[in-house]
Protein backbone atom coordinates (compact mmCIF):
# COMPACT_ATOMS: atom_id res chain seq x y z
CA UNK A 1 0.00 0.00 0.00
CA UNK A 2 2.77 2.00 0.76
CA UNK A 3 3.83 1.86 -2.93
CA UNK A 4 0.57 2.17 -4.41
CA UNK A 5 0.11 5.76 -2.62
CA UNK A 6 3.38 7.11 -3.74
CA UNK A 7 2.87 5.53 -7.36
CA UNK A 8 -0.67 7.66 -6.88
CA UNK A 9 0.61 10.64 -6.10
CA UNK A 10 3.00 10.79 -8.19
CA UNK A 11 0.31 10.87 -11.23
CA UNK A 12 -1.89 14.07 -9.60
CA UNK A 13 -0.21 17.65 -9.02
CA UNK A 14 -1.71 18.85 -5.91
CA UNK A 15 -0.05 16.33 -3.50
CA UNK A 16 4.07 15.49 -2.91
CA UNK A 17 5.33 12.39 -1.30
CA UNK A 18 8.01 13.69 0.72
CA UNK A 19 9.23 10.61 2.60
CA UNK A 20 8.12 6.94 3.53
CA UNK A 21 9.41 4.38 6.24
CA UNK A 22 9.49 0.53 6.12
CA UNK A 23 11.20 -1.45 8.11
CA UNK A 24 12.12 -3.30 4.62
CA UNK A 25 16.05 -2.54 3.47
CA UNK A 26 14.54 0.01 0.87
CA UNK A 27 16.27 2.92 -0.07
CA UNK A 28 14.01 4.84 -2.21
CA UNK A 29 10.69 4.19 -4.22
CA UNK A 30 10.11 6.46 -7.44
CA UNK A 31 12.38 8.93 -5.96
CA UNK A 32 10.96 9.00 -2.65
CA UNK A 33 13.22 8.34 0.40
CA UNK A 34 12.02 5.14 2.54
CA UNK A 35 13.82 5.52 5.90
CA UNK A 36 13.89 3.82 9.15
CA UNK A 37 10.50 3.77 11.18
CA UNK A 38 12.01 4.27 14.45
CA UNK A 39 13.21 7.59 13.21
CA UNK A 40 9.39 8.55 12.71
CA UNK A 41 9.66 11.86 15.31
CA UNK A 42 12.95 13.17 13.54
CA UNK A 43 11.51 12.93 10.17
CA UNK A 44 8.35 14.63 11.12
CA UNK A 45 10.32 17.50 12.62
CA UNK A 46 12.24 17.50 9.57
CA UNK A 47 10.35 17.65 6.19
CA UNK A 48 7.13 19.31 8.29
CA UNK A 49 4.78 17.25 6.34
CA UNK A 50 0.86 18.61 6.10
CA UNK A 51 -0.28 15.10 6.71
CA UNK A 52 0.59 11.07 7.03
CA UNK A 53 -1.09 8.63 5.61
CA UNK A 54 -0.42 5.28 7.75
CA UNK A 55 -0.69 1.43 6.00
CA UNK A 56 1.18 -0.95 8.40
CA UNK A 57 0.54 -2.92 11.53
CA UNK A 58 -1.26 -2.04 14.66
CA UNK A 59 1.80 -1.51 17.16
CA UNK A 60 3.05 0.67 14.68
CA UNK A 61 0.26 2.68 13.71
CA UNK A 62 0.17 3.42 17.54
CA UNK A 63 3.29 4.68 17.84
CA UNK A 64 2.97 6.94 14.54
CA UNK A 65 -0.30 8.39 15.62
CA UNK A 66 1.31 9.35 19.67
CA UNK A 67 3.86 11.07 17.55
CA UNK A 68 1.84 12.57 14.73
CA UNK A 69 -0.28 14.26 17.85
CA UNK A 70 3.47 15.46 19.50
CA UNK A 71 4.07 17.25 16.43
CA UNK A 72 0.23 18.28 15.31
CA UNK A 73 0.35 16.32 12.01
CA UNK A 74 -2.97 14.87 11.17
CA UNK A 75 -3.01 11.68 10.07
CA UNK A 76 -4.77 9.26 8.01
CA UNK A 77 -4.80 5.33 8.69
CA UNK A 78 -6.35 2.54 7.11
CA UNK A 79 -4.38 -0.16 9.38
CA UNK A 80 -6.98 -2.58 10.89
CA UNK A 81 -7.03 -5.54 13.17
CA UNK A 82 -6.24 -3.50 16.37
CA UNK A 83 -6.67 -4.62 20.17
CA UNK A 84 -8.50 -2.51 22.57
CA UNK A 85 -5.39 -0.67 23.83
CA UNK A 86 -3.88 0.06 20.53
CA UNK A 87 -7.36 1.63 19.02
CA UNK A 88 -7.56 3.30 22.28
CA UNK A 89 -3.94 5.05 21.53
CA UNK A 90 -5.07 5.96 18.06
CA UNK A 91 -8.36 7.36 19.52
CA UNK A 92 -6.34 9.50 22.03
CA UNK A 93 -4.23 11.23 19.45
CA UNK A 94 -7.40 12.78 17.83
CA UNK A 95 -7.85 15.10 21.04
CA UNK A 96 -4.40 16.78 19.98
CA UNK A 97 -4.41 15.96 15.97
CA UNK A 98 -7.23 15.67 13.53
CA UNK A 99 -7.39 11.74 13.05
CA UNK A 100 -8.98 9.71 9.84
CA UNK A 101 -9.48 6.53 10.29
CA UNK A 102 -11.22 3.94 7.43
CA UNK A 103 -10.95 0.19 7.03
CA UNK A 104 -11.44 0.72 3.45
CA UNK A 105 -11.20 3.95 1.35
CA UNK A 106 -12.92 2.79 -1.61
CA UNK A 107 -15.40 5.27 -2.27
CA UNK A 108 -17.59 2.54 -3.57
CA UNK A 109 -17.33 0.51 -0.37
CA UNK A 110 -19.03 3.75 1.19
CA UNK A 111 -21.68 3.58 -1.48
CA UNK A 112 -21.95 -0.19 -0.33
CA UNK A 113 -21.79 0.53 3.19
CA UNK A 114 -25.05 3.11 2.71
CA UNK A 115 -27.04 0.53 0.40
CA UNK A 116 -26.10 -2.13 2.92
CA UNK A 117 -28.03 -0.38 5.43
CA UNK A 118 -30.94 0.32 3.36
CA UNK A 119 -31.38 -3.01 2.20
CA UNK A 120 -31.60 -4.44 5.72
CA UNK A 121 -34.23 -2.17 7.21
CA UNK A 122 -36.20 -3.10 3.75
CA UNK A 123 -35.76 -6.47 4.64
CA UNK A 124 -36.23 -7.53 8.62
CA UNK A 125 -35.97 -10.89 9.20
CA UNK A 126 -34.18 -12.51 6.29
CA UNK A 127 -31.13 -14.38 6.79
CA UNK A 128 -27.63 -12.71 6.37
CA UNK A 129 -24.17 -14.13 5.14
CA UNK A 130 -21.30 -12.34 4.75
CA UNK A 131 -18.21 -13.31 2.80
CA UNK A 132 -14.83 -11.61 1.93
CA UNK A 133 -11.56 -12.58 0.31
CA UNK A 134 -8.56 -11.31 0.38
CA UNK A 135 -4.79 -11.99 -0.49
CA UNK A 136 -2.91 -14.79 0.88
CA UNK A 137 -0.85 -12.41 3.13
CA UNK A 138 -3.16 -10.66 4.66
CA UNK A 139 -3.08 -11.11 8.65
CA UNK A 140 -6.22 -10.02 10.03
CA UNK A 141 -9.66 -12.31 9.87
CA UNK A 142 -12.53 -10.64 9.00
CA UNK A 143 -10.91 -8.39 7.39
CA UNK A 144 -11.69 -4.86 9.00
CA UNK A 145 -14.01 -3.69 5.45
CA UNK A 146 -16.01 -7.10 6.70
CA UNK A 147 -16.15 -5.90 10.15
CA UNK A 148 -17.43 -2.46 9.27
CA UNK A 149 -20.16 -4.36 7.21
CA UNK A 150 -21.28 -6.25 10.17
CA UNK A 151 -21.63 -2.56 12.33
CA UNK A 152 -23.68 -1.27 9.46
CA UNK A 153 -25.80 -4.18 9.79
CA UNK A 154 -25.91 -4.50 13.31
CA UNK A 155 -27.13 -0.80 13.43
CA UNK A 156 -29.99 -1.21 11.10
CA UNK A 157 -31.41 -4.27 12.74
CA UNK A 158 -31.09 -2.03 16.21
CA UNK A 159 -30.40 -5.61 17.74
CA UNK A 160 -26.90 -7.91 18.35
CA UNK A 161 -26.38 -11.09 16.56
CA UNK A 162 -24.11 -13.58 17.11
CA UNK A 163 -21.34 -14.45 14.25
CA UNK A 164 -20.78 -17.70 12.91
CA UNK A 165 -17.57 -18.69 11.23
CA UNK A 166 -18.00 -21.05 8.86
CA UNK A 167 -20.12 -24.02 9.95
CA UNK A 168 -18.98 -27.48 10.30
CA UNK A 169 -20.93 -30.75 11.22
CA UNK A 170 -24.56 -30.69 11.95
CA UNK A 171 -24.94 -27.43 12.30
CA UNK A 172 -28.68 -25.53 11.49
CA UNK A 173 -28.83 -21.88 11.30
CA UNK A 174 -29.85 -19.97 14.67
CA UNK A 175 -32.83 -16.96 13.80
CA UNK A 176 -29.80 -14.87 15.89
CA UNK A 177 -26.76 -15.37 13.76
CA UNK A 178 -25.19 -14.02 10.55
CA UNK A 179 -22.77 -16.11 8.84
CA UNK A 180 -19.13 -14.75 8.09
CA UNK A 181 -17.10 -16.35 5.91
CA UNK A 182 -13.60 -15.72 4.73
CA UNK A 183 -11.66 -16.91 2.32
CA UNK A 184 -7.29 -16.31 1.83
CA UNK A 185 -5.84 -16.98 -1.66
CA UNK A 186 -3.46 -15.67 -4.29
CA UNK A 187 -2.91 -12.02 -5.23
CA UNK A 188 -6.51 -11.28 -4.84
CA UNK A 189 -7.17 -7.04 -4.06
CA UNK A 190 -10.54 -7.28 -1.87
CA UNK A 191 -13.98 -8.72 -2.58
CA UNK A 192 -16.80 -8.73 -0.15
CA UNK A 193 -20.34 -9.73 -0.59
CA UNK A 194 -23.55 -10.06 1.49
CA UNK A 195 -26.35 -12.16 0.80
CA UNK A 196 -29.77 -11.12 2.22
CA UNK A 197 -31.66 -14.66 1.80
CA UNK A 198 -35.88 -15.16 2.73
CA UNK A 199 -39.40 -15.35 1.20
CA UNK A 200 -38.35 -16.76 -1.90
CA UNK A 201 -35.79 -14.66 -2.98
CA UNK A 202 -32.06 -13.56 -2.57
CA UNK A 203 -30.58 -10.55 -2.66
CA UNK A 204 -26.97 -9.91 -3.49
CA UNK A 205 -25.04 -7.13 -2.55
CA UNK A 206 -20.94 -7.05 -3.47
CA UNK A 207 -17.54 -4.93 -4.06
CA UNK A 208 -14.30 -5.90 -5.93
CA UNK A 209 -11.31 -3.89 -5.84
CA UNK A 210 -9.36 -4.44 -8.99
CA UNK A 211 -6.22 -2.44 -7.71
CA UNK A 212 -4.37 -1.05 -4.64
CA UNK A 213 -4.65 2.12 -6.45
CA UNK A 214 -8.44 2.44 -5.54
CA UNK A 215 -7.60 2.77 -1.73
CA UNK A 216 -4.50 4.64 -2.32
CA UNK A 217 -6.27 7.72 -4.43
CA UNK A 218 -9.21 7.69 -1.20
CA UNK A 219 -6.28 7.70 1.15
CA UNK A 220 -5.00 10.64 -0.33
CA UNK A 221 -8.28 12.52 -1.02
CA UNK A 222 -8.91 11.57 2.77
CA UNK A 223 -5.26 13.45 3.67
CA UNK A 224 -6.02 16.49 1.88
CA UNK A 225 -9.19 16.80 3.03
CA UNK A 226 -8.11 16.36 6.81
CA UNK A 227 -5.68 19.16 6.24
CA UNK A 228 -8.35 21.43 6.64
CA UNK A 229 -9.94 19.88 9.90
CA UNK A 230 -9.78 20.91 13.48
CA UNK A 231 -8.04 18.44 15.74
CA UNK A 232 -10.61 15.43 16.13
CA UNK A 233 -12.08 11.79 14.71
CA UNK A 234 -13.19 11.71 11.66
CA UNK A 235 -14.35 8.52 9.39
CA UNK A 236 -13.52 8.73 5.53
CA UNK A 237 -17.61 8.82 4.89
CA UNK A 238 -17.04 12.50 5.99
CA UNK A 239 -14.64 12.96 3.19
CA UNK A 240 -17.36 11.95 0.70
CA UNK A 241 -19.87 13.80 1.72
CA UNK A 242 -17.74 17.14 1.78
């Protein structure tokens, strides 16, 4: 991802990558400078940047965000798959720093999100299954799009729900569960789909990514929109609706 935003910004004129850290032995990536992340503070202090956009792993998106706030940067994350404590350090750094945080900054996963919603307060009662796939290296299952999903529909049915993974066995669906599937192969970008199932019909609901570009161009559109926000928490369906 880290790529795939500099590779972005390289192709628009109203946004400069000025540096990037990785804690791979990479010197430089289309002319940008990749230097150590444990010299995050320095660089910051440094090249002054007007805002970070964050792709890596939850300890270290805590430890960017503490020092994004230190310095007043405002930043923009899409990592996912945080524990209580680490989400809890993000959270904090909004009170000093405006904060964006998405699990996915397709804008047509917002669209999806929205019609999501719509389609289960249309439809009370029918059985939901939710499915997403994702590269073979990806770490965190659901992934965090998936997880969204499940708020969204948790919120329109204004009741909980228990999650089943998979099923195995003898195993009949409960009237209280929605089924969440995931699935871990090849190169593949992002795909999720949910299935609204009951009185004699099925309705499908889905999102591919074809490219790492898609979320890189939102993360970006997401950083230069957060430039002009007052310190705070802010989701990247605020960036689409202006």
């Amino acid at each position: 991802m880290g790529e795939a935003v500099i590779e972005t910004a390289a192709d628009r004129d109203d946004v400069k990558v000025v540096f990037g850290v990785d804690q791979a032995d990479v010197e430089s990536v289309l002319g940008v400078p990749v230097e150590d992340p444990d010299a995050f503070e320095d660089l910051l202090e440094t090249h002054d940047p007007d805002a970070v956009i964050d792709f890596t792993v939850p300890k270290a998106a805590m430890q960017f965000a503490t020092a994004c706030a230190d310095a007043g940067v405002p930043l923009v994350t899409g990592t996912t798959g945080h524990d209580d404590l680490q989400f809890e350090t993000v959270a904090a750094a909004s009170e000093r720093t405006p904060v964006l945080k998405a699990t996915n900054f397709a804008r047509g996963i917002q669209a999806l999100l929205r019609t999501v919603s719509a389609a289960v307060e249309a439809l009370p009662g029918y059985d939901i299954e939710v499915t997403e796939t994702h590269h073979n290296g990806k770490r965190d299952a659901p992934s965090g799009t998936a997880n969204t999903i499940l708020e969204e529909i948790r919120d329109a049915r204004e009741e909980d729900f228990e999650q089943q993974f998979g099923r195995e066995g003898i195993q009949p669906r409960e009237d209280d569960e929605i089924g969440v599937h995931v699935r871990r192969a090849g190169d593949i970008r992002g795909e999720h789909e949910i299935m609204l199932a009951g009185n004699d019909e099925v309705v499908t609901l889905s999102h591919r990514a074809e490219d790492r570009g898609v979320f890189a161009a939102g993360a970006i559109d997401a950083a230069v929109w957060l430039t002009d926000q007052e310190p705070g928490w802010y989701e990247f369906g605020d960036v689409i609706d202006g």
